[in-house]
C-alpha atoms as a PDB file:
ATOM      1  CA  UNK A   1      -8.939   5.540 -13.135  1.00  0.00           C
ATOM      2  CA  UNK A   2      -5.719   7.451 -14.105  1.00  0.00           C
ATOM      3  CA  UNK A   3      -3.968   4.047 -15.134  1.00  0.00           C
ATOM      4  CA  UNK A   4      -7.011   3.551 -18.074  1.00  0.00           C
ATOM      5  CA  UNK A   5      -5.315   6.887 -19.758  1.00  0.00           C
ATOM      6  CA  UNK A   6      -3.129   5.701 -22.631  1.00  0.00           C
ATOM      7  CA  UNK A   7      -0.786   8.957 -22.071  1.00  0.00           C
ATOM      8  CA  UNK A   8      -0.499   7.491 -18.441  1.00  0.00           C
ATOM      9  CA  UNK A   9       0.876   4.126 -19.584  1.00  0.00           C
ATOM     10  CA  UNK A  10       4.360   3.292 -19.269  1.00  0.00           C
ATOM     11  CA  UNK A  11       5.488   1.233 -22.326  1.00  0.00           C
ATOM     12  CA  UNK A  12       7.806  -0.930 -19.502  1.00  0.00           C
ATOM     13  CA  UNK A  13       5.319  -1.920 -16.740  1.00  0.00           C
ATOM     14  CA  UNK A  14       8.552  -4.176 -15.105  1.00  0.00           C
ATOM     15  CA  UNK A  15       9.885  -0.776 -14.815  1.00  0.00           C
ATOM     16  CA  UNK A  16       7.144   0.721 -12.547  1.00  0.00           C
ATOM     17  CA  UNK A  17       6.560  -2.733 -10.829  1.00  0.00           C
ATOM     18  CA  UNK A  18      10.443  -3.128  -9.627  1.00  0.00           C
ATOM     19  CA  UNK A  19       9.294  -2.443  -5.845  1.00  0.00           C
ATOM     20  CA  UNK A  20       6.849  -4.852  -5.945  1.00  0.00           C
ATOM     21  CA  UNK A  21       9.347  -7.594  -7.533  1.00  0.00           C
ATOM     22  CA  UNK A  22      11.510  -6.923  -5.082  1.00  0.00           C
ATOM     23  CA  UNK A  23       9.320  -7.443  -2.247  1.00  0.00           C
ATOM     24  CA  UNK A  24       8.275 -10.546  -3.204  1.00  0.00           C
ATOM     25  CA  UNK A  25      11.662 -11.627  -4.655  1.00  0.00           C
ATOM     26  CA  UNK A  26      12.257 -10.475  -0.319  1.00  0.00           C
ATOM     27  CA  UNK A  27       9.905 -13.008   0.942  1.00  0.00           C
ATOM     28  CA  UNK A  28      10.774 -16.060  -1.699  1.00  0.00           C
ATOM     29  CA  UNK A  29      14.851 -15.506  -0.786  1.00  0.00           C
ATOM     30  CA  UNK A  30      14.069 -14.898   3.153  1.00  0.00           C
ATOM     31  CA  UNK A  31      12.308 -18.503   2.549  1.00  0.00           C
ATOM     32  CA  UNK A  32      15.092 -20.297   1.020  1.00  0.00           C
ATOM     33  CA  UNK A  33      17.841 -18.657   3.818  1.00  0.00           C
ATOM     34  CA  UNK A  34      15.460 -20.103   6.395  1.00  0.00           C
ATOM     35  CA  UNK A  35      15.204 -23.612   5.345  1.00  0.00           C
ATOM     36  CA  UNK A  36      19.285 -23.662   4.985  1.00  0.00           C
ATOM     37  CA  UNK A  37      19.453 -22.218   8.832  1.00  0.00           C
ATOM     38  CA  UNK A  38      16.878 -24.562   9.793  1.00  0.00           C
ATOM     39  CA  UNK A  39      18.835 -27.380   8.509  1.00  0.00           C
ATOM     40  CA  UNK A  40      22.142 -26.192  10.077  1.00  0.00           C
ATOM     41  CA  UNK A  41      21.111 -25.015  13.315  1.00  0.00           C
ATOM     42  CA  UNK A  42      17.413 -25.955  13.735  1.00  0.00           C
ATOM     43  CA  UNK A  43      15.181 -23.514  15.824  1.00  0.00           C
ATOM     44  CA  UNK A  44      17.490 -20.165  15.210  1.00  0.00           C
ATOM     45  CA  UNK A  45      15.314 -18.279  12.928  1.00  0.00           C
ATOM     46  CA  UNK A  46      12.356 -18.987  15.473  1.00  0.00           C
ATOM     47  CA  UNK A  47      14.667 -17.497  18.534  1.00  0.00           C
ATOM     48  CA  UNK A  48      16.339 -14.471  16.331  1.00  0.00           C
ATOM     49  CA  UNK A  49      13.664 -13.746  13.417  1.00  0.00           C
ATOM     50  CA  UNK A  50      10.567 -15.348  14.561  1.00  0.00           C
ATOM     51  CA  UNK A  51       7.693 -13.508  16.994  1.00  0.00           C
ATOM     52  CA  UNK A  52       6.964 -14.612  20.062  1.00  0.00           C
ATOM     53  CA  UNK A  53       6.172 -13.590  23.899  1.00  0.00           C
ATOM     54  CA  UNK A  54       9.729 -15.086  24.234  1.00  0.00           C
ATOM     55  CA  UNK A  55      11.643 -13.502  22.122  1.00  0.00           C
ATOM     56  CA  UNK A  56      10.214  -9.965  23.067  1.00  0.00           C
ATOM     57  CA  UNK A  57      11.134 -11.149  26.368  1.00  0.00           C
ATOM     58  CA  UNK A  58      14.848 -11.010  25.675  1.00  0.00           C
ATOM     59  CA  UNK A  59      14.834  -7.529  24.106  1.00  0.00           C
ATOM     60  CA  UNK A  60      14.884  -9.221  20.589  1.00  0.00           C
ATOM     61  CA  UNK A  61      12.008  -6.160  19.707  1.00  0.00           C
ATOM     62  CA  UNK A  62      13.082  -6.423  16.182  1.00  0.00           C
ATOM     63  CA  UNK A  63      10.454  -9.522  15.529  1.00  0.00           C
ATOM     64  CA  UNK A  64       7.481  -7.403  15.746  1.00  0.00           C
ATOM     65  CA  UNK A  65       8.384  -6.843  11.767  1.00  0.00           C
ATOM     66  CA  UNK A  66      10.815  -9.659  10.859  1.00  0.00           C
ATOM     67  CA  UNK A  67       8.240 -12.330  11.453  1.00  0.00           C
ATOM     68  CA  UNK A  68       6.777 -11.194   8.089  1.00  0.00           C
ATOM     69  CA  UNK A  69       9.866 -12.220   6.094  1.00  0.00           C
ATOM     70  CA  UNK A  70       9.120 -15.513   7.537  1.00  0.00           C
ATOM     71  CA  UNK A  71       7.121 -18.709   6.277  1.00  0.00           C
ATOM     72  CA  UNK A  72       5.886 -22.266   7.814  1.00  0.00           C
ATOM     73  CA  UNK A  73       8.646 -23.795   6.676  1.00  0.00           C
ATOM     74  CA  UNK A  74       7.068 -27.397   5.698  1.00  0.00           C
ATOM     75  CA  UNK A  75       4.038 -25.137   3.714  1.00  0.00           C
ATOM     76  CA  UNK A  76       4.885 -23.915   0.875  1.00  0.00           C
ATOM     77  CA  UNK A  77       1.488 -22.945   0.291  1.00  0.00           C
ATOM     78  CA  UNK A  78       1.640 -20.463   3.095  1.00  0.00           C
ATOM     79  CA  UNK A  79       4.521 -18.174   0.884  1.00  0.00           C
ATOM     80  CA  UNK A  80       2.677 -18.549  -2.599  1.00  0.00           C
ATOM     81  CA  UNK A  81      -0.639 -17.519  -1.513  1.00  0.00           C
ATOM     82  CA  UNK A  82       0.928 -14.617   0.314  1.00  0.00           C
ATOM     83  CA  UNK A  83       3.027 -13.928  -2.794  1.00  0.00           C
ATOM     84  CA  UNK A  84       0.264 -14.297  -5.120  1.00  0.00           C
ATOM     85  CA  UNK A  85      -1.935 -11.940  -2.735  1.00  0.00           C
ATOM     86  CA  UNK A  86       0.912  -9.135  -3.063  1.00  0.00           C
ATOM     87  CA  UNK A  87       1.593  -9.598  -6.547  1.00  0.00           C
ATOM     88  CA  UNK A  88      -2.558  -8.946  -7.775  1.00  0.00           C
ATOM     89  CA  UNK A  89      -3.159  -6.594  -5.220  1.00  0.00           C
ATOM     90  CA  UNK A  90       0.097  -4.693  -6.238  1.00  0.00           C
ATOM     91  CA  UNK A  91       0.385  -4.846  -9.638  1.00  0.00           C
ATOM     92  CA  UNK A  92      -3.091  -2.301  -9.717  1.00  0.00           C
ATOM     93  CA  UNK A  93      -2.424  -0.454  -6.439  1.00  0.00           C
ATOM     94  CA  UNK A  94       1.319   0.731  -6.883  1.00  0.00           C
ATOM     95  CA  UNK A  95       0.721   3.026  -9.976  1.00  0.00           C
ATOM     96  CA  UNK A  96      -1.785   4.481  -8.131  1.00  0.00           C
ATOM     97  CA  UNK A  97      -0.335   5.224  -5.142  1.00  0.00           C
ATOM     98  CA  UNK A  98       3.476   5.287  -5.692  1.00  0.00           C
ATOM     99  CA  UNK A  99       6.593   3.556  -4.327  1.00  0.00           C
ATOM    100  CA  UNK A 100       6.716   5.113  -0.834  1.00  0.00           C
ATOM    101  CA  UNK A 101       3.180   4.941   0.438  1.00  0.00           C
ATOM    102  CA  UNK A 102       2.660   1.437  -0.815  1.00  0.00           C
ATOM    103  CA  UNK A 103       5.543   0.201   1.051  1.00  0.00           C
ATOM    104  CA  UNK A 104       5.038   2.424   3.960  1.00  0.00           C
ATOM    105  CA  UNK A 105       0.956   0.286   4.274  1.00  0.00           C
ATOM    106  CA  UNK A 106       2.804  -3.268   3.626  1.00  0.00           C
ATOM    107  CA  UNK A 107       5.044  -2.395   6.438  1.00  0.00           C
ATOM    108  CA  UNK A 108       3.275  -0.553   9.212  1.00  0.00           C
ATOM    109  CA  UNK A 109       0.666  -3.303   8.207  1.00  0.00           C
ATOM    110  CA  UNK A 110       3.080  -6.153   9.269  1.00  0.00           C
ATOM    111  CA  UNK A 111       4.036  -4.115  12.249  1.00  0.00           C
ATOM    112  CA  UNK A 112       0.097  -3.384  13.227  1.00  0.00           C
ATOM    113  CA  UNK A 113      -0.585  -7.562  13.167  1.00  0.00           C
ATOM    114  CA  UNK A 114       2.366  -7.992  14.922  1.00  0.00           C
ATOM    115  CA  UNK A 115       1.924  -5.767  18.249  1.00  0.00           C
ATOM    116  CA  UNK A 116      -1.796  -6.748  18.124  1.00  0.00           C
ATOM    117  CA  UNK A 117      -0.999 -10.301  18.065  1.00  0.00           C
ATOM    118  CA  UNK A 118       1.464 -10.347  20.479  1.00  0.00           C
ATOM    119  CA  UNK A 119      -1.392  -8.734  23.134  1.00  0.00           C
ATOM    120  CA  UNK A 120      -3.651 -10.664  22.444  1.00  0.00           C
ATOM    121  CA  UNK A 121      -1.040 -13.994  22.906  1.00  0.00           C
ATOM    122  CA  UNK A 122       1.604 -12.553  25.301  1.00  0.00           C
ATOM    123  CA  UNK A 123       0.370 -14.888  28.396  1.00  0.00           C
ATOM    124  CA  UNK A 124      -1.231 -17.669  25.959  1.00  0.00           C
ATOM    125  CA  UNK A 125       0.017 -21.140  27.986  1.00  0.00           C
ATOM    126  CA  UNK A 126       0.381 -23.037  24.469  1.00  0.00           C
ATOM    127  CA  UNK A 127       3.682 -20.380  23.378  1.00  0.00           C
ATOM    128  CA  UNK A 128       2.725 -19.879  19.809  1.00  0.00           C
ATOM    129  CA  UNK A 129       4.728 -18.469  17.012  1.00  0.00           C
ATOM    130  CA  UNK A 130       3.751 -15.731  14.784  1.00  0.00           C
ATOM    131  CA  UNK A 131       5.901 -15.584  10.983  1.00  0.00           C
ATOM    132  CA  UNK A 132       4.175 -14.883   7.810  1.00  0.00           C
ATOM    133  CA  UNK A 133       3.138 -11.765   5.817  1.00  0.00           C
ATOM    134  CA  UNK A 134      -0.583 -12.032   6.026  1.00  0.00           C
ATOM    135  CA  UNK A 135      -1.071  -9.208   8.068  1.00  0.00           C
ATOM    136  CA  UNK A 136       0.845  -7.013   5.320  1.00  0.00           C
ATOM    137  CA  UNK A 137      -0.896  -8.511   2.218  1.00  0.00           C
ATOM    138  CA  UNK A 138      -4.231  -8.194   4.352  1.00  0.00           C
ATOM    139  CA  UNK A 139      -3.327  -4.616   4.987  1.00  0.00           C
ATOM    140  CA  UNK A 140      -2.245  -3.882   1.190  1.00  0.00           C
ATOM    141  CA  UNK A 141      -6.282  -5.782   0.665  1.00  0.00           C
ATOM    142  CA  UNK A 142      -7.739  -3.093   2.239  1.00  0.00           C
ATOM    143  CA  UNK A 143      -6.097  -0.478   1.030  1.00  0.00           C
ATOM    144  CA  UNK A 144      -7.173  -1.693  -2.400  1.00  0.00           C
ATOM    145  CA  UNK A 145     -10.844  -2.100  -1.730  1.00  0.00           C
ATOM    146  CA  UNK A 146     -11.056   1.175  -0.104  1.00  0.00           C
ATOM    147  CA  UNK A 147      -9.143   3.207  -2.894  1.00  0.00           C
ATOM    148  CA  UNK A 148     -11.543   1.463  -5.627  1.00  0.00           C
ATOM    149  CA  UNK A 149     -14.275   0.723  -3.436  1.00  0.00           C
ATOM    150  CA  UNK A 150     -16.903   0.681  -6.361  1.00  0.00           C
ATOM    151  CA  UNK A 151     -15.379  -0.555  -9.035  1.00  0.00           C
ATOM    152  CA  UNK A 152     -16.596  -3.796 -10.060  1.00  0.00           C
ATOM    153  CA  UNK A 153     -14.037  -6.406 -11.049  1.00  0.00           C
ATOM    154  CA  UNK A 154     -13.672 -10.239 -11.855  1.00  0.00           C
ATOM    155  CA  UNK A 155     -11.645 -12.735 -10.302  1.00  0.00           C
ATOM    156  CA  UNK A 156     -11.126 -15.859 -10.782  1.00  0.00           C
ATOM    157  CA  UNK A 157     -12.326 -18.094  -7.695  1.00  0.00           C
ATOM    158  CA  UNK A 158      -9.629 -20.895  -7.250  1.00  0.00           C
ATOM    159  CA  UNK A 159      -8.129 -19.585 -10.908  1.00  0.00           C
ATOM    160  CA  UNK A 160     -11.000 -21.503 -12.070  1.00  0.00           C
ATOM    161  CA  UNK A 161     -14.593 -20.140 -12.001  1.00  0.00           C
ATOM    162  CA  UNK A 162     -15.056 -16.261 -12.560  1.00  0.00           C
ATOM    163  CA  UNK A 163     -16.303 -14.042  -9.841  1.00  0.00           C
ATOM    164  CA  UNK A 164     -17.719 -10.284 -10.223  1.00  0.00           C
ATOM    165  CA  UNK A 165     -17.264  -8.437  -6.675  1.00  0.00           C
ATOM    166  CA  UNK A 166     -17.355  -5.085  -5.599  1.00  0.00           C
ATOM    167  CA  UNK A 167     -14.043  -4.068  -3.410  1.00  0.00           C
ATOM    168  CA  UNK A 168     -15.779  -2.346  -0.512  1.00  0.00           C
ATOM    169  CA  UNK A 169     -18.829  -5.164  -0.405  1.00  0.00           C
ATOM    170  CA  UNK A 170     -15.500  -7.518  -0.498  1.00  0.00           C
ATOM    171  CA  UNK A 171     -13.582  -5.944   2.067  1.00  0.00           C
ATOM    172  CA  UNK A 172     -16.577  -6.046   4.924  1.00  0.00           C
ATOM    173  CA  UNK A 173     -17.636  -9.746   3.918  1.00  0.00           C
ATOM    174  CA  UNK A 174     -13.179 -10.676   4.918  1.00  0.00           C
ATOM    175  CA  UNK A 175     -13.118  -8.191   7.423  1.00  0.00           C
ATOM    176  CA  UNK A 176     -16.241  -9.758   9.302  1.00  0.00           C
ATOM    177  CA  UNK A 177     -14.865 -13.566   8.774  1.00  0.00           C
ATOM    178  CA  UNK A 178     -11.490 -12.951   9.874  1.00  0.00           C
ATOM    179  CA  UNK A 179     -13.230 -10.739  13.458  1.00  0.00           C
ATOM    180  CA  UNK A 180     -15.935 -14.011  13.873  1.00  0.00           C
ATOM    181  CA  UNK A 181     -12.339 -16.766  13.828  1.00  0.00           C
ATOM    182  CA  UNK A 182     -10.801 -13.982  15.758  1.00  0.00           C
ATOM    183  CA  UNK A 183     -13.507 -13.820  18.770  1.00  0.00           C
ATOM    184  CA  UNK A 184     -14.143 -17.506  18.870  1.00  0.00           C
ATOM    185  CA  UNK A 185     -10.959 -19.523  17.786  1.00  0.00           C
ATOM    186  CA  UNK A 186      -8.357 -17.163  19.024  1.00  0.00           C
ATOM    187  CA  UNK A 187      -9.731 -14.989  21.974  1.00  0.00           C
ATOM    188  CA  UNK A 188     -12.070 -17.012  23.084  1.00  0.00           C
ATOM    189  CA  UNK A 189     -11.874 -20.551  21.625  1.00  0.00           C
ATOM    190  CA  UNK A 190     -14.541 -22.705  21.110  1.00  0.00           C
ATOM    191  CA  UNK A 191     -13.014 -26.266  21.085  1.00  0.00           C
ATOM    192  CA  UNK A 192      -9.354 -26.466  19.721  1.00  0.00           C
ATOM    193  CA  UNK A 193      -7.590 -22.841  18.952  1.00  0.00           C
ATOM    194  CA  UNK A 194      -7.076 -21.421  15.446  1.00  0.00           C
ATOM    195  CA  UNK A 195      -3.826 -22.542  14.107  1.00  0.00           C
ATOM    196  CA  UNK A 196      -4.077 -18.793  11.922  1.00  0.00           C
ATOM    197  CA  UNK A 197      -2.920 -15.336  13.077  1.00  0.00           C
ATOM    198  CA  UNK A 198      -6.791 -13.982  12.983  1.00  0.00           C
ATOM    199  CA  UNK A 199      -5.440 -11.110  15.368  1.00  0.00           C
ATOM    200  CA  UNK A 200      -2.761 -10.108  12.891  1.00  0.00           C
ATOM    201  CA  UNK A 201      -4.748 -10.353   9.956  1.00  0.00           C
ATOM    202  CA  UNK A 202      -7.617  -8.430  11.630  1.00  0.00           C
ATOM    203  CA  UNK A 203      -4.873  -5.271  12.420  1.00  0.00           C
ATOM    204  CA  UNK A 204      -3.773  -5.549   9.391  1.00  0.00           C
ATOM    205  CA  UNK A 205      -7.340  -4.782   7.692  1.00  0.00           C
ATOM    206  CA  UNK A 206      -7.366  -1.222  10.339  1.00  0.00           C
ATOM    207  CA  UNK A 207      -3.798  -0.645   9.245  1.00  0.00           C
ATOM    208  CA  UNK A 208      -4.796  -0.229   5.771  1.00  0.00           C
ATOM    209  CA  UNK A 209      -8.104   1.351   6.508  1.00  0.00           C
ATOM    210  CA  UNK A 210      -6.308   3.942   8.130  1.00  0.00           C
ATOM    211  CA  UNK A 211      -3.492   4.455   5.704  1.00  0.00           C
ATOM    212  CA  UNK A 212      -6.586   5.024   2.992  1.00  0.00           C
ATOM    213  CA  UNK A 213      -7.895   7.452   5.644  1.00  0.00           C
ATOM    214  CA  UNK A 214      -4.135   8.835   6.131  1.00  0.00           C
ATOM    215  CA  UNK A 215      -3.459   9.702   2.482  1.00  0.00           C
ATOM    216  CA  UNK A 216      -7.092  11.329   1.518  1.00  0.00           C
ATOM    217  CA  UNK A 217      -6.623  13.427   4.117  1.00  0.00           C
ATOM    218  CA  UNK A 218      -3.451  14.358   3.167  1.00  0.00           C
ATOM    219  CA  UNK A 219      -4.528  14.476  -0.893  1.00  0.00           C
ATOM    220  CA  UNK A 220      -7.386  16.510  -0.168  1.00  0.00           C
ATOM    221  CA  UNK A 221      -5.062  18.886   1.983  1.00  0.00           C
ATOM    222  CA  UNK A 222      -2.452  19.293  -0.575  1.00  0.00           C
ATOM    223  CA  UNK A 223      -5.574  20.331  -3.123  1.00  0.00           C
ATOM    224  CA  UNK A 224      -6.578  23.025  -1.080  1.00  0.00           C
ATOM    225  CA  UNK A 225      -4.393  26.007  -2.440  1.00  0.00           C
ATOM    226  CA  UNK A 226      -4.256  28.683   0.488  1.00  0.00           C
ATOM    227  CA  UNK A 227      -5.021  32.167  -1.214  1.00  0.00           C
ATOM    228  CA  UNK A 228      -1.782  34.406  -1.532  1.00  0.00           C
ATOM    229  CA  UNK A 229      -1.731  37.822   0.370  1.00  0.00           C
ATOM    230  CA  UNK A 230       1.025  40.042   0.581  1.00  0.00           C
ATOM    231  CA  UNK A 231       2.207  40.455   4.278  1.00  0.00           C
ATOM    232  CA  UNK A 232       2.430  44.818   3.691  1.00  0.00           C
ATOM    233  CA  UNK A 233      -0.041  46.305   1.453  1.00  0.00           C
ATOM    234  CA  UNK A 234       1.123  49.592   0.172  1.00  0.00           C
ATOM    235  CA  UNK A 235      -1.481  52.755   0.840  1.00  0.00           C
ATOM    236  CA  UNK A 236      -3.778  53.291  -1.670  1.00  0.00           C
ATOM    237  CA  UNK A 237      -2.196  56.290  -3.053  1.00  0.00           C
ATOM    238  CA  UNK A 238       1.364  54.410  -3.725  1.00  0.00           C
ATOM    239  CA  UNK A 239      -0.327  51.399  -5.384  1.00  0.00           C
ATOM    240  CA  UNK A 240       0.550  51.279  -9.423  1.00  0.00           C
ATOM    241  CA  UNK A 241      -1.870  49.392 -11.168  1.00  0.00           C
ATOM    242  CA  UNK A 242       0.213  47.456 -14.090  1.00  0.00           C
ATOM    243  CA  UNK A 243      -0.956  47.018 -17.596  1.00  0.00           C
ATOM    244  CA  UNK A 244      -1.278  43.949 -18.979  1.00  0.00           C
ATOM    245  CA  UNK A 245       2.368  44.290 -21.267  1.00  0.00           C
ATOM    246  CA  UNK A 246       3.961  45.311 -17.542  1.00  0.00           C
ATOM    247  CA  UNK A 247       2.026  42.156 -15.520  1.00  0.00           C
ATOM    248  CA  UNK A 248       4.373  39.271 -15.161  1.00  0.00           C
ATOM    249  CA  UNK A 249       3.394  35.230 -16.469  1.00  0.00           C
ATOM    250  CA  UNK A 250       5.071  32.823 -14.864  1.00  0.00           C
ATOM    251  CA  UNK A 251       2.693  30.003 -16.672  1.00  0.00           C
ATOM    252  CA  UNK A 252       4.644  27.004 -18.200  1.00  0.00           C
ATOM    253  CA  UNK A 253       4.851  27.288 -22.123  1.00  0.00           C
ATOM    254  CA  UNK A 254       2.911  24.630 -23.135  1.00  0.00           C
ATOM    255  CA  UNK A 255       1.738  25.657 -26.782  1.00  0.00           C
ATOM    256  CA  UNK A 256       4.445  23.400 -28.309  1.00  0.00           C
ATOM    257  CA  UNK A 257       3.984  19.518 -28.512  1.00  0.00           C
ATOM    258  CA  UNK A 258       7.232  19.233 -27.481  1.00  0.00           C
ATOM    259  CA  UNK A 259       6.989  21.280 -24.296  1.00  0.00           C
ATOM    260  CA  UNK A 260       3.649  19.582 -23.350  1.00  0.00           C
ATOM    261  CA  UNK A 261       5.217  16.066 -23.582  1.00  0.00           C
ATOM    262  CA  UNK A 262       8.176  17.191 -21.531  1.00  0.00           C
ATOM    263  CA  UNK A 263       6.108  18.499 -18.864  1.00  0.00           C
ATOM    264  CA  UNK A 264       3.528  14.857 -18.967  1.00  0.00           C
ATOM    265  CA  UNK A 265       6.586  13.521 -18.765  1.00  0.00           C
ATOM    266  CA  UNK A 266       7.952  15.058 -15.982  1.00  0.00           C
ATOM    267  CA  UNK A 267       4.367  14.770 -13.986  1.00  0.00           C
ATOM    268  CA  UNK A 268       4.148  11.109 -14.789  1.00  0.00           C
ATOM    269  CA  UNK A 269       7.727  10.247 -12.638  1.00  0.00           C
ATOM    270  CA  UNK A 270       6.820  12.414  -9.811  1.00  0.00           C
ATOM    271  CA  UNK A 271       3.448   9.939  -9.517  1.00  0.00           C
ATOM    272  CA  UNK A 272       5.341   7.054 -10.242  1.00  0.00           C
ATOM    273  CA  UNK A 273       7.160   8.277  -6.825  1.00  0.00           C
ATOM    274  CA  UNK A 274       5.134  10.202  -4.910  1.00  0.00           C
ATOM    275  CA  UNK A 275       1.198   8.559  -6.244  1.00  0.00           C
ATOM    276  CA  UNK A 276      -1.383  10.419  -8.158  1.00  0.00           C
ATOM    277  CA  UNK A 277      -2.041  12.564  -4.730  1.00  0.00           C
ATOM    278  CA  UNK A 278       1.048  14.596  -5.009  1.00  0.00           C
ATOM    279  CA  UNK A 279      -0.141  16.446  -8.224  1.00  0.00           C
ATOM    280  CA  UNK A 280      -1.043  20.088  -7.968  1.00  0.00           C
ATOM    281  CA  UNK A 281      -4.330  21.390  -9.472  1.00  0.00           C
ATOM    282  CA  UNK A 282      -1.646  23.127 -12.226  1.00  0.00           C
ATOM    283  CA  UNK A 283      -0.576  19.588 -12.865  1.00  0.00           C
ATOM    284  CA  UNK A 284      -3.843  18.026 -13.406  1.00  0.00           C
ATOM    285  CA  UNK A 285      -4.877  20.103 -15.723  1.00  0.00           C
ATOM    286  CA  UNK A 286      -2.000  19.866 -17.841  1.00  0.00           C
ATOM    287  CA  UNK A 287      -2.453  15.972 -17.960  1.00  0.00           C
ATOM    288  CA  UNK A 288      -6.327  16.530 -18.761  1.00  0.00           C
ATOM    289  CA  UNK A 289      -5.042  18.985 -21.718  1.00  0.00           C
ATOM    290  CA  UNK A 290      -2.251  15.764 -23.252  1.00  0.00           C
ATOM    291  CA  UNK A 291      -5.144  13.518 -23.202  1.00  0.00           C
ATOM    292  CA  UNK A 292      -7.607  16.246 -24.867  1.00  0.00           C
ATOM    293  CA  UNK A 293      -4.473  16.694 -27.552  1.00  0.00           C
ATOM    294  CA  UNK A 294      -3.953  13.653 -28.138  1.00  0.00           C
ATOM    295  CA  UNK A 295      -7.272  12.244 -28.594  1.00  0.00           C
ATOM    296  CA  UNK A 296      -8.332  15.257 -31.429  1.00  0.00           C
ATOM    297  CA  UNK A 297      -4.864  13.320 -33.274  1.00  0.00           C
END
């Protein structure tokens, strides 16, 4: 992985993990403003933040994504494991896929469980309630297992006992639990219905499936470098072939250890905002040289 390269390490990992504080600093504040509103006017956040089939009912469209900054208010279980879900997952996926596509799965995540939820509970007699970002943190979860689908890591199972799993092994054992509760205690419920989104947390598994699909496509189309033609080729007879003091070299100087650590440096911000994706061939090569450099030190 590009994070195990010591060149690639930044020396303040707060620095590069600011999004991800923020989100979650999001979700714990959004938390606290809702019990205060609940205890001043009880049952606003549910009609103005909150999804339902009544709310979308009244135009209030919005709730298809603010439902996510929302938690059972009486659980506070519901925002730590949610938190803590964002906060492992994160902490390896953001340096690897930078600032704007992380947020850009969390979101369109939230937004994917929410429309799929709401179809599959629009005419549901009992008038549930859908707030909580599982379907975000399950859509960051797949995203994870799918960008280091072999890797083999080790978690600790209820912080207690430690657990080796493989990512994409992981991902099809939650993605085929969470499609069983969703068939036969949400769709079609056998005995009393699933007090859990299953729905949202199934669409947000796709959402992230896709977004890995999304940005390998796009990745492996930004590799492929287009060979360069001129649009009017001179006859043969004007064409002047240049010698090699007349040909032009546009290549970065990069001889000097200071000019090499400028350039790392400058290749390292654009992943830490665009993700490891955005680099050019040019640009991987250069970072392959630094490490080469460094490790003959």
């Amino acid at each position: 992985m590009i994070s195990d390269r010591y060149y690639m390490r930044d020396p303040n990992p707060a620095k590069g993990l600011a999004p991800l504080l923020w989100l979650i600093g999001a979700l714990v504040g959004c938390f606290i403003l809702q019990r205060v509103v609940e205890w001043a006017a009880p049952g606003s956040t549910y009609d103005w933040v909150a999804l339902t089939a009544d709310t979308i009912r009244h135009g209030r469209v919005w709730t298809l994504l603010t439902y996510s900054v929302l938690h059972e208010p009486n659980n506070l279980l519901h925002l730590i494991f949610n938190a803590l879900g964002i906060l492992f997952i994160g902490r390896l996926l953001l340096p690897t896929v930078g600032t704007r596509r992380f947020l850009l799965t969390y979101f369109g995540a939230a937004l994917a469980g929410g429309v799929f939820w709401l179809a599959v509970n629009f005419t549901s007699p009992s008038r549930p309630v859908l707030l909580g970002a599982s379907a975000g943190t399950y859509g960051l979860l797949a995203l994870f297992c799918c960008r280091f689908a072999f890797d083999r890591m080790t978690v600790l199972l209820f912080f207690v006992i430690p657990v080796t799993i493989v990512p994409r092994y992981f991902l099809i054992v939650i993605g085929a639990i969470e499609t069983i509760f969703f068939l036969f205690a949400e769709l079609f419920p056998v005995g009393a219905p699933s007090t859990f989104a299953h729905s949202a947390h199934v669409a947000g598994l796709l959402a992230g499936i896709i977004a890995y699909r999304a940005m390998t496509a796009r990745d492996a189309a930004a590799d492929e470098e287009p060979p360069s033609r001129a649009a009017i080729e001179l006859p043969a007879w004007r064409r002047k072939k240049k010698t090699a003091a007349e040909a032009p070299s546009f290549k970065v100087n990069l001889t000097g250890r200071e000019n090499l650590k400028a350039e790392v440096d400058r290749i390292l911000d654009k992943i830490n905002t665009s993700g490891f994706g955005s680099l050019t061939a040019e640009e991987k090569r250069t970072l392959d040289e630094a490490r080469d450099m460094m490790t003959k030190r």
